[in-house]
N, C-alpha and C. Protein backbone atom coordinates (compact mmCIF):
# COMPACT_ATOMS: atom_id res chain seq x y z
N UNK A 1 0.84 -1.18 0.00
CA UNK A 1 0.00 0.00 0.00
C UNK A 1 0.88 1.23 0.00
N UNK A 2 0.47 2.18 -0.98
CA UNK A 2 1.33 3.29 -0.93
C UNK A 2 0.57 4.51 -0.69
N UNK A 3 0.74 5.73 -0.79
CA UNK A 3 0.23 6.42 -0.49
C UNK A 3 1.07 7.92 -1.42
N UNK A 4 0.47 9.22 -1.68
CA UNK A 4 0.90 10.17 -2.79
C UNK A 4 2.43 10.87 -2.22
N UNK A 5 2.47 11.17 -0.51
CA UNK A 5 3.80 11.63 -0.33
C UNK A 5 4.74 10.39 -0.27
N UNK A 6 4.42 9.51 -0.63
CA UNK A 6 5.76 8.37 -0.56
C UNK A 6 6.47 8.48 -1.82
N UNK A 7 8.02 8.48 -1.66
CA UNK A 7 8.68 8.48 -2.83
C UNK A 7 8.88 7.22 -3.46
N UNK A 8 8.80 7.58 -4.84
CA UNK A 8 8.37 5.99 -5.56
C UNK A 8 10.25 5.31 -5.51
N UNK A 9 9.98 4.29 -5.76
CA UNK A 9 11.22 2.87 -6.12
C UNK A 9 12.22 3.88 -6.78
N UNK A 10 12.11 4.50 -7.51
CA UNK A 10 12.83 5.63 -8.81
C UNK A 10 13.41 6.37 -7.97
N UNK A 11 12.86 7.02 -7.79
CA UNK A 11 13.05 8.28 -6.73
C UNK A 11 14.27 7.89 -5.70
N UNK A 12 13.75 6.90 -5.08
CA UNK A 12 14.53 6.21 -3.81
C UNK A 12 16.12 6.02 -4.52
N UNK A 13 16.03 5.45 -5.27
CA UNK A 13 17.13 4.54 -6.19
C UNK A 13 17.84 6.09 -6.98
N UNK A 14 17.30 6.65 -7.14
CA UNK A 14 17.87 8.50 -7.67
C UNK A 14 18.72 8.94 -6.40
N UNK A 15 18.21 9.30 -5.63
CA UNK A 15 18.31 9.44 -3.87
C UNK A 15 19.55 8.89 -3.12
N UNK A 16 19.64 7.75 -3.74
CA UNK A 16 20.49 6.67 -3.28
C UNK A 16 22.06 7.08 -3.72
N UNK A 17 21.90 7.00 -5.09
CA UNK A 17 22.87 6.97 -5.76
C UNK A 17 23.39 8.38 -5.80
N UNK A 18 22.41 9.72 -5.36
CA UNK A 18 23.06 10.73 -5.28
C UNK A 18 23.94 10.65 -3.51
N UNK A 19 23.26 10.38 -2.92
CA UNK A 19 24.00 10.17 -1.48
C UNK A 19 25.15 9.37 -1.16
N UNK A 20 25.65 8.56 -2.39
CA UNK A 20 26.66 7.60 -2.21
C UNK A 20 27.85 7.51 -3.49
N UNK A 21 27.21 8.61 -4.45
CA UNK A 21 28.03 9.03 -5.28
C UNK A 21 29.60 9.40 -4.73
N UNK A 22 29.99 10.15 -3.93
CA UNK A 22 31.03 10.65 -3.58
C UNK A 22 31.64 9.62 -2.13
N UNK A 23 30.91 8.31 -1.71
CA UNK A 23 31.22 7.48 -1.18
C UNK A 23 30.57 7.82 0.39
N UNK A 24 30.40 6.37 1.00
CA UNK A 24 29.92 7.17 2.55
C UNK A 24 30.35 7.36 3.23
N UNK A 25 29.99 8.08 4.21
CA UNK A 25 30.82 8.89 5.31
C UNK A 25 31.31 7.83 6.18
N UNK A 26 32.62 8.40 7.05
CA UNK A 26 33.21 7.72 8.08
C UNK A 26 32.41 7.73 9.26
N UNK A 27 31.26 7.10 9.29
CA UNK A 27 30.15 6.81 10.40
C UNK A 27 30.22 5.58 11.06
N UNK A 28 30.00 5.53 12.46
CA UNK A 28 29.99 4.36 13.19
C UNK A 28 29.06 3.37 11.99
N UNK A 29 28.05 3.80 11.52
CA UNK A 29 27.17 2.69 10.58
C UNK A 29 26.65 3.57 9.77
N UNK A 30 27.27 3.16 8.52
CA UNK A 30 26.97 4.02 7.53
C UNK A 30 24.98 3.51 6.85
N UNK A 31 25.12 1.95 7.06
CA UNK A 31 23.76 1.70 6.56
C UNK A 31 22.57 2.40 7.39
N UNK A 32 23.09 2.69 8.88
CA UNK A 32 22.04 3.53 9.65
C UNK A 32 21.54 4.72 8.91
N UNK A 33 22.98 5.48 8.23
CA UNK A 33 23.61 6.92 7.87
C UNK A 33 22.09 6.53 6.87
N UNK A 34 22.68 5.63 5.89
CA UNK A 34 21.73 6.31 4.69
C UNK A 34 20.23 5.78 4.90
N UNK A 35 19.87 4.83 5.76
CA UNK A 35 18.64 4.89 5.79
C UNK A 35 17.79 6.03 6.40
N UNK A 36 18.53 6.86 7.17
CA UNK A 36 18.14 7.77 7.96
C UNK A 36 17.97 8.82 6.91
N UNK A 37 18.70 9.07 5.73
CA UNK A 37 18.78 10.11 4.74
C UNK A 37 17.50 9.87 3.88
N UNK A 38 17.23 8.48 3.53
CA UNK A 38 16.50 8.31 2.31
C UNK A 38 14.96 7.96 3.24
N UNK A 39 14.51 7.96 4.87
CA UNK A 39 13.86 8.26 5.23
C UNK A 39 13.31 6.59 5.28
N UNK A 40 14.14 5.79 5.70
CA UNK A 40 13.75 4.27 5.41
C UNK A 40 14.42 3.76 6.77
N UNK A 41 13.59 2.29 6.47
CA UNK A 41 14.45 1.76 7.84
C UNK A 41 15.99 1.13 7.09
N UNK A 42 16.34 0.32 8.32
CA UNK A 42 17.65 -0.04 7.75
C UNK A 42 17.53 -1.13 6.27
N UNK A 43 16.93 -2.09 7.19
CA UNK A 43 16.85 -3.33 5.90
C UNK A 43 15.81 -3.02 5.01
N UNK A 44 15.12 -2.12 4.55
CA UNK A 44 14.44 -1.57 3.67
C UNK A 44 15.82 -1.16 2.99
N UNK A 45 16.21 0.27 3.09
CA UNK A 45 17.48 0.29 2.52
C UNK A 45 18.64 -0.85 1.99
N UNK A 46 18.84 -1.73 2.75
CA UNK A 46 19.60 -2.90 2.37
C UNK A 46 18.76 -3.52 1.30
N UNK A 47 17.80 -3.86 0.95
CA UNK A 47 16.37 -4.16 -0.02
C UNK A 47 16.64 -3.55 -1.46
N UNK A 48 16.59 -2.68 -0.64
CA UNK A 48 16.87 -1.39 -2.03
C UNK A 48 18.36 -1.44 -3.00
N UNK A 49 19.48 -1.95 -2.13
CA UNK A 49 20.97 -1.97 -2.39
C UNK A 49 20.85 -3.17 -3.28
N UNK A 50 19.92 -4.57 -2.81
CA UNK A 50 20.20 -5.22 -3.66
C UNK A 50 19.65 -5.35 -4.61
N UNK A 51 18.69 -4.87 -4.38
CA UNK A 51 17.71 -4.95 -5.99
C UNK A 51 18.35 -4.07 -7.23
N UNK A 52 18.95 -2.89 -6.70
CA UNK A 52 19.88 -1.93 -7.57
C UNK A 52 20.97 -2.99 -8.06
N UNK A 53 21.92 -3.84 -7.27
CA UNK A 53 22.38 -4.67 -7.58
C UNK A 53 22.17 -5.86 -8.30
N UNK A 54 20.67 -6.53 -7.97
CA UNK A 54 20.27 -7.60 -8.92
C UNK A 54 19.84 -6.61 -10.54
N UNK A 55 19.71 -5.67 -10.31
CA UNK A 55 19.31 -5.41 -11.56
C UNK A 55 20.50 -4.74 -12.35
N UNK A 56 21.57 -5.01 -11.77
CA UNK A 56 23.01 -4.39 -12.64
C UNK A 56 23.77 -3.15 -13.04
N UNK A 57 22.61 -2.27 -11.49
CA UNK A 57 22.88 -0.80 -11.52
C UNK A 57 23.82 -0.88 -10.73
N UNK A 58 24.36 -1.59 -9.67
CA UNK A 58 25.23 -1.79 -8.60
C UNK A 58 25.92 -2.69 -8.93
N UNK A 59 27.55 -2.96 -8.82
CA UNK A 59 28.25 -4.30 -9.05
C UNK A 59 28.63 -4.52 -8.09
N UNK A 60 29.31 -4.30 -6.92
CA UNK A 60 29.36 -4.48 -5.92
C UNK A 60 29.25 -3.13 -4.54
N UNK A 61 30.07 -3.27 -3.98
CA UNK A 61 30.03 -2.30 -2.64
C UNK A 61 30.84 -2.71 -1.84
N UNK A 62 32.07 -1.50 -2.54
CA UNK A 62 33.58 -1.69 -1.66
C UNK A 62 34.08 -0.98 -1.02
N UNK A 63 35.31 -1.12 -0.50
CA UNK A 63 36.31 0.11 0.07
C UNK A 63 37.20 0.27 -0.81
N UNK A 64 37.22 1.68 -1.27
CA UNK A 64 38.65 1.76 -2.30
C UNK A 64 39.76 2.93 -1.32
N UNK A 65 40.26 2.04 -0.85
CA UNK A 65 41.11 2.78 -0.08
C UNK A 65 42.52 4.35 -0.63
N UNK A 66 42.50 5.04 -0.42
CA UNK A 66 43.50 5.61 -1.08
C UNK A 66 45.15 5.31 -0.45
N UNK A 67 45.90 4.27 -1.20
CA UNK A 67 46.65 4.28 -0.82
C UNK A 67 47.66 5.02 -0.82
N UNK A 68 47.86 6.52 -1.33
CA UNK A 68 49.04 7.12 -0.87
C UNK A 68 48.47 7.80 0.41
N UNK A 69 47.53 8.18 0.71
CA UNK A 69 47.21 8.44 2.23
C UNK A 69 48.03 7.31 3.42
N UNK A 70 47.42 6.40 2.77
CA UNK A 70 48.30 5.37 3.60
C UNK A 70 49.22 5.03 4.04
N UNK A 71 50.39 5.87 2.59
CA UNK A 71 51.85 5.64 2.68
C UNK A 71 52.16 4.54 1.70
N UNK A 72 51.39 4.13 0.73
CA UNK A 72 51.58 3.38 -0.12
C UNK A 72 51.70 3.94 -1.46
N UNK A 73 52.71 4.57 -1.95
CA UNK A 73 53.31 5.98 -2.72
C UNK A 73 54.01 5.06 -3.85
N UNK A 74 54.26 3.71 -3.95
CA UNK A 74 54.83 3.48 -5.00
C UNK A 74 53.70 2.18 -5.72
N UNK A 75 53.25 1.86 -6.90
CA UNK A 75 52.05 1.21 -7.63
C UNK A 75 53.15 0.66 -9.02
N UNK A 76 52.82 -0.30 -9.34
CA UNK A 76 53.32 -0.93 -10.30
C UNK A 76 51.80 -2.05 -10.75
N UNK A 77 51.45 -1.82 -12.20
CA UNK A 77 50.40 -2.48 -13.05
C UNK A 77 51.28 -3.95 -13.62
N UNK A 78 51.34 -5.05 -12.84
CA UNK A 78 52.54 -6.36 -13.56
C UNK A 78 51.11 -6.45 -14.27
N UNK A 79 51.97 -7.40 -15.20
CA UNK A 79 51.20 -7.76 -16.73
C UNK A 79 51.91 -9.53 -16.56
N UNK A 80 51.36 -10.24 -17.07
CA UNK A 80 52.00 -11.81 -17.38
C UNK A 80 51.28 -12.53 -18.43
N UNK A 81 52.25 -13.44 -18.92
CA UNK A 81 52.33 -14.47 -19.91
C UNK A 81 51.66 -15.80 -19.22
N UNK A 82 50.44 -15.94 -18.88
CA UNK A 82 50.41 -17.14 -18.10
C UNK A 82 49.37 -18.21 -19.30
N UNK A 83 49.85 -19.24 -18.89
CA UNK A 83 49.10 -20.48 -20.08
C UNK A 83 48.04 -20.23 -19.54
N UNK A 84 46.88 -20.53 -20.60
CA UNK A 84 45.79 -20.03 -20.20
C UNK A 84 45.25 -21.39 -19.69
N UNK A 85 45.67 -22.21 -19.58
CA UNK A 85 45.32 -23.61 -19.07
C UNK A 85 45.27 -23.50 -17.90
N UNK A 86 46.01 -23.03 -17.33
CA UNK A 86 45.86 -22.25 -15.74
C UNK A 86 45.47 -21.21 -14.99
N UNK A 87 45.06 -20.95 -16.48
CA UNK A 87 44.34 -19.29 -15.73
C UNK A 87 42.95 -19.44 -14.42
N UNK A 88 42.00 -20.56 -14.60
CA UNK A 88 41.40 -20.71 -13.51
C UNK A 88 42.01 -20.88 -12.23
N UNK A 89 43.10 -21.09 -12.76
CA UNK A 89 43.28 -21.65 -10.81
C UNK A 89 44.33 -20.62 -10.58
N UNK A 90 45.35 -20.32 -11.08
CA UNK A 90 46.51 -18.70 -10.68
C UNK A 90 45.44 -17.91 -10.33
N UNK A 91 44.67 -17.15 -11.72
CA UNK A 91 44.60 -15.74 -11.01
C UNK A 91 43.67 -15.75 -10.14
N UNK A 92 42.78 -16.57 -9.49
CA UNK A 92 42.10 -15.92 -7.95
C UNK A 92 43.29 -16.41 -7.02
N UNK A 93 44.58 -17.18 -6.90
CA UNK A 93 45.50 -17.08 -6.26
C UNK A 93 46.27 -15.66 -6.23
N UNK A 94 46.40 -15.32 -7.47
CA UNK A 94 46.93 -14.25 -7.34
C UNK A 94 46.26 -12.92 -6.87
N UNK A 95 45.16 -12.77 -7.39
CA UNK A 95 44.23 -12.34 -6.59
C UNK A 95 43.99 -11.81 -5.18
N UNK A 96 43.92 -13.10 -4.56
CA UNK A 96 43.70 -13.17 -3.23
C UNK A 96 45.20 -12.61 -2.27
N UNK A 97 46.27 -11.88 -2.88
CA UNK A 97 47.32 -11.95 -2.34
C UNK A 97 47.14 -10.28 -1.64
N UNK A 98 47.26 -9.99 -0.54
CA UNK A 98 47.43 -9.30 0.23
C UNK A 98 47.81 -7.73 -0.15
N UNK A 99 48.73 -7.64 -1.06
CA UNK A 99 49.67 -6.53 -1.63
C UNK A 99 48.84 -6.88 -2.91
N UNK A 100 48.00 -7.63 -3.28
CA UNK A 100 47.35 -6.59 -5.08
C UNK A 100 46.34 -6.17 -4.76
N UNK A 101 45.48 -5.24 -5.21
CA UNK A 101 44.60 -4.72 -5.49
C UNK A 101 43.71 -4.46 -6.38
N UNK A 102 43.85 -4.84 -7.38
CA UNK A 102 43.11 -5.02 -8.39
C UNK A 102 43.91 -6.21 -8.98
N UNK A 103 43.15 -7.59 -10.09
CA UNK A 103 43.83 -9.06 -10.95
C UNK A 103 42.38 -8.98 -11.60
N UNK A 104 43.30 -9.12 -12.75
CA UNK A 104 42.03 -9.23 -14.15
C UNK A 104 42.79 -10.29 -15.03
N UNK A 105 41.75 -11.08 -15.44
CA UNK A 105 42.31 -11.27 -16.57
C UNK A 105 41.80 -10.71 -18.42
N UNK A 106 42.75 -10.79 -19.12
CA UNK A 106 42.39 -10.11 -19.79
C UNK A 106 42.75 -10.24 -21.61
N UNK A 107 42.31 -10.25 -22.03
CA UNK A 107 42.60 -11.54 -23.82
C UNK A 107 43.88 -10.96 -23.84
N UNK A 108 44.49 -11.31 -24.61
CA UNK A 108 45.79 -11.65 -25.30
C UNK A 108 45.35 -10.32 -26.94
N UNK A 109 46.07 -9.63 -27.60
CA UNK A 109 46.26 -8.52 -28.43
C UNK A 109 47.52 -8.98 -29.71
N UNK A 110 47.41 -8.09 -30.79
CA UNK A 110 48.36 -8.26 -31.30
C UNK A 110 49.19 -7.21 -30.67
N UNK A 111 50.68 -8.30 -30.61
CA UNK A 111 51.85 -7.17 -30.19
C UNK A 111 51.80 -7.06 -28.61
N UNK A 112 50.34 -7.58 -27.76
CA UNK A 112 50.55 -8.02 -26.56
C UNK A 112 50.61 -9.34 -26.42
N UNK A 113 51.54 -9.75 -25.37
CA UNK A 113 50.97 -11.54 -24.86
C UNK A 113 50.36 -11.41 -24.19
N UNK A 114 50.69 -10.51 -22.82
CA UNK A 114 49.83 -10.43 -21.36
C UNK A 114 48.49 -10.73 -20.87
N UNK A 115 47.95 -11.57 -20.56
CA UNK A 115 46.77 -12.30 -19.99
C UNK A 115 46.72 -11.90 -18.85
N UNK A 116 47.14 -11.60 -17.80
CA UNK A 116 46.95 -11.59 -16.70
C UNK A 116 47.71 -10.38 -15.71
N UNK A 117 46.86 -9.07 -15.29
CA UNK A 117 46.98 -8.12 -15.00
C UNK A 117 46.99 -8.24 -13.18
N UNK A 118 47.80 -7.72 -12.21
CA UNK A 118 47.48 -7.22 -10.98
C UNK A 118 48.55 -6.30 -10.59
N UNK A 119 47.77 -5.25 -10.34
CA UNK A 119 48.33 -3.70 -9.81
C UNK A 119 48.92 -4.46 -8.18
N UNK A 120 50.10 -4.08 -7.82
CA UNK A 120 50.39 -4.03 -6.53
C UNK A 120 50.82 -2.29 -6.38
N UNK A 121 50.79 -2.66 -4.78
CA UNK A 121 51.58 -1.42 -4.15
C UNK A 121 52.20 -1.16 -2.78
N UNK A 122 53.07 -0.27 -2.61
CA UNK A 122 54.15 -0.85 -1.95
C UNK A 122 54.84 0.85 -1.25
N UNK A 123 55.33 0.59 -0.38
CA UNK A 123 55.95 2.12 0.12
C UNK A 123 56.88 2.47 -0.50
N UNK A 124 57.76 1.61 -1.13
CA UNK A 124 58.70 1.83 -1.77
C UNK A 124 58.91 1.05 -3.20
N UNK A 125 59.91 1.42 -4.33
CA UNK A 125 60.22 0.94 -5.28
C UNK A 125 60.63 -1.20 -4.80
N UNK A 126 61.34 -0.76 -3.80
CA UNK A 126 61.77 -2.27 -3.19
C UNK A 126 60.49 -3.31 -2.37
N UNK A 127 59.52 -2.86 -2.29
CA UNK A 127 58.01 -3.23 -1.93
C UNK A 127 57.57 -4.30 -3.30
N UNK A 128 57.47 -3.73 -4.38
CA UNK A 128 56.96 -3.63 -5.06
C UNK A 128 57.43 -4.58 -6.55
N UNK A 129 58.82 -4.55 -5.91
CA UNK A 129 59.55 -5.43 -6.82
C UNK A 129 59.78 -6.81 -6.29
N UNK A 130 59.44 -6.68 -4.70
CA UNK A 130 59.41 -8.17 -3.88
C UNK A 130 58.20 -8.86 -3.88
N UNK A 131 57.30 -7.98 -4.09
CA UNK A 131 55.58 -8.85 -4.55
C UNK A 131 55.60 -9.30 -6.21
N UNK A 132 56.32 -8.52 -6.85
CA UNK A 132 56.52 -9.28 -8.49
C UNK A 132 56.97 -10.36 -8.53
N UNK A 133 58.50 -10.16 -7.53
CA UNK A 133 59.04 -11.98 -7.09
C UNK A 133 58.07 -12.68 -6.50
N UNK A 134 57.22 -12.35 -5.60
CA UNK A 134 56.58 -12.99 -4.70
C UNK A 134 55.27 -13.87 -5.86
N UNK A 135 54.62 -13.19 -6.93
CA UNK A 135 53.84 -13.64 -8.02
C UNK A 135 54.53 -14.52 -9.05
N UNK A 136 55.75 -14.27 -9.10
CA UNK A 136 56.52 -14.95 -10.84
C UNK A 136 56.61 -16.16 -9.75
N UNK A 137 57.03 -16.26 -8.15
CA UNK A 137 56.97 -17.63 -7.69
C UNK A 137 55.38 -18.16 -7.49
N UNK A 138 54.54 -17.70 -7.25
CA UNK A 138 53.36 -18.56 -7.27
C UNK A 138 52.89 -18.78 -9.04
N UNK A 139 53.70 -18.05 -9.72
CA UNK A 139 52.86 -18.89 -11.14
C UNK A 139 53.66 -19.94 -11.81
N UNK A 140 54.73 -19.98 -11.33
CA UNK A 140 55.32 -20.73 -11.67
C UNK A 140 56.04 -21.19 -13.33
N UNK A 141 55.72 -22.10 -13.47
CA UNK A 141 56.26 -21.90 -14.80
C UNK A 141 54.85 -22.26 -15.73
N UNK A 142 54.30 -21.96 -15.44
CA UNK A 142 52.43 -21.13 -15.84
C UNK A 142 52.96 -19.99 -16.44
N UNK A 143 53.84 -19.58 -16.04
CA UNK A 143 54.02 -17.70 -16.37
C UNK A 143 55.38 -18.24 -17.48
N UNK A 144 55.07 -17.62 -18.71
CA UNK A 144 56.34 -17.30 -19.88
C UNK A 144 57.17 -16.19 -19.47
N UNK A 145 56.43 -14.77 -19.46
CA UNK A 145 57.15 -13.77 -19.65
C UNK A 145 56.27 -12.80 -18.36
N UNK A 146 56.95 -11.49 -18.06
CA UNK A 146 56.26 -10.70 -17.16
C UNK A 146 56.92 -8.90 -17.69
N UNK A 147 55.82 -8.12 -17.51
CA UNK A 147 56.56 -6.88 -17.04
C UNK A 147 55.88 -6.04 -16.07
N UNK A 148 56.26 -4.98 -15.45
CA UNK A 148 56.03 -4.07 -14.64
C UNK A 148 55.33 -2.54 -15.42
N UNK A 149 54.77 -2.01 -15.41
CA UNK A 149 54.36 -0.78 -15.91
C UNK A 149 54.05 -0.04 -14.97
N UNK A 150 54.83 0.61 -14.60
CA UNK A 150 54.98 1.85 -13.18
C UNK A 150 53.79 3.10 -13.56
N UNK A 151 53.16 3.73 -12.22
CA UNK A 151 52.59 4.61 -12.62
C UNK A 151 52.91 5.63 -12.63
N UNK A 152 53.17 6.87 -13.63
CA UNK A 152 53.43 8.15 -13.50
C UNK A 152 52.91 9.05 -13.40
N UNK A 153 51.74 9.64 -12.85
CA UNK A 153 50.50 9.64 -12.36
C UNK A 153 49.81 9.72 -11.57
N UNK A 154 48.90 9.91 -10.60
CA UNK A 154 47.82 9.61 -10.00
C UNK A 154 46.16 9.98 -10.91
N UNK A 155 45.55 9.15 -11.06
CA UNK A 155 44.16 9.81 -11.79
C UNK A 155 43.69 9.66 -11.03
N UNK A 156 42.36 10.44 -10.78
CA UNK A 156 41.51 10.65 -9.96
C UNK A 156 40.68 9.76 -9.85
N UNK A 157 39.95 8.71 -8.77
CA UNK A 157 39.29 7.95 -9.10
C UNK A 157 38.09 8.16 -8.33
N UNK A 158 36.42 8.11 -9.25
CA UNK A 158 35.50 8.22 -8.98
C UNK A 158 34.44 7.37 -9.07
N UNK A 159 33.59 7.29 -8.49
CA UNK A 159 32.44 6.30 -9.06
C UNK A 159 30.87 6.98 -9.69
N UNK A 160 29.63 6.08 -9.48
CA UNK A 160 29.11 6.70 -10.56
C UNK A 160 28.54 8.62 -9.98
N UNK A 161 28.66 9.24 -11.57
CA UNK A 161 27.55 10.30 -10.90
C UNK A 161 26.66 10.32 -11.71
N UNK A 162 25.48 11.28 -10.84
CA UNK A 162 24.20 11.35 -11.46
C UNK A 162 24.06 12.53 -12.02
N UNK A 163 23.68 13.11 -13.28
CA UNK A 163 23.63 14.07 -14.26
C UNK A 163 22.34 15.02 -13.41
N UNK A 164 22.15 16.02 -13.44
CA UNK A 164 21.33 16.84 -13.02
C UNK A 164 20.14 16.70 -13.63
N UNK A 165 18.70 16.43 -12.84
CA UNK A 165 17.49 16.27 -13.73
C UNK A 165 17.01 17.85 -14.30
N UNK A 166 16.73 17.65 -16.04
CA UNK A 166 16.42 18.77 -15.91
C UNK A 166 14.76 18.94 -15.64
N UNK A 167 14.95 20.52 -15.46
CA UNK A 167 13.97 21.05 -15.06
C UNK A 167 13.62 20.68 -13.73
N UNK A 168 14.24 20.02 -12.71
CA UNK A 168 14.37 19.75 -11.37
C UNK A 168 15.20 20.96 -10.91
């Protein structure tokens, strides 16, 4: 049963995504935070997160930490040659390793071999070159070839925004 001041499914899901656009606040409970914003209870809100999610407006709901705040000032993108016969079972090993942050895999190009992508990062140049060793030993001889592609850089990283409605 609804009623004319209730904001519709749309609305809510508009609402949502404007309040979490720029990420949520450092709150004892952030799901309290936004149900309290969008005027819902908690697991109503949680309701709402996944249905945005079952329907492929949401992919997940993470922490993207900034690591040079952290002190984690040096990033290297390794790239590898791994048989693709093994690609199921390496890269969620590699993956799962502590120091990467992002492992994709990713087709093969002309003029590239590289299949298999994970960004590490590290305080230092010597961080960073001991997690490359630390990967060329878990792939073993799965892995042909490898390189490093350092970042020179920082880009700004954002998630989604919402365009201004017009005439709102």
């Amino acid at each position: 049963m609804s009623d004319c001041t209730s904001p519709s499914d749309a609305q809510l899901q508009r609402r949502l995504v404007e309040l979490t656009e720029a990420g949520l606040p450092l709150v004892d409970d952030p799901w309290a935070w936004l149900a309290d914003e969008l005027g819902l209870e908690v697991d109503a809100t949680l309701a709402l997160l996944q249905r945005l999610q079952a329907a492929g407006a949401i992919r997940r709901i993470a922490a993207v930490p900034n690591h040079y705040r952290l002190g984690y000032r040096h990033n290297g993108m390794t790239v590898w040659d791994v048989d693709d016969a093994e690609m199921a079972r390496l890269g969620p090993l590699i993956g799962a390793q502590a120091f990467v942050s992002h492992c994709y895999r990713r087709p093969r190009r002309d003029g590239w071999r590289y299949n298999l992508f994970a960004m590490v990062h590290g305080r230092d140049a010597r961080d960073i070159d001991a997690y490359r060793n630390q990967i060329r030993a878990l792939l073993g001889e799965a892995c042909r070839a490898d390189e490093m592609l350092v970042s020179s850089r920082i880009l700004k990283k954002t998630g989604l925004r919402v365009a201004a409605q017009r005439g709102a």
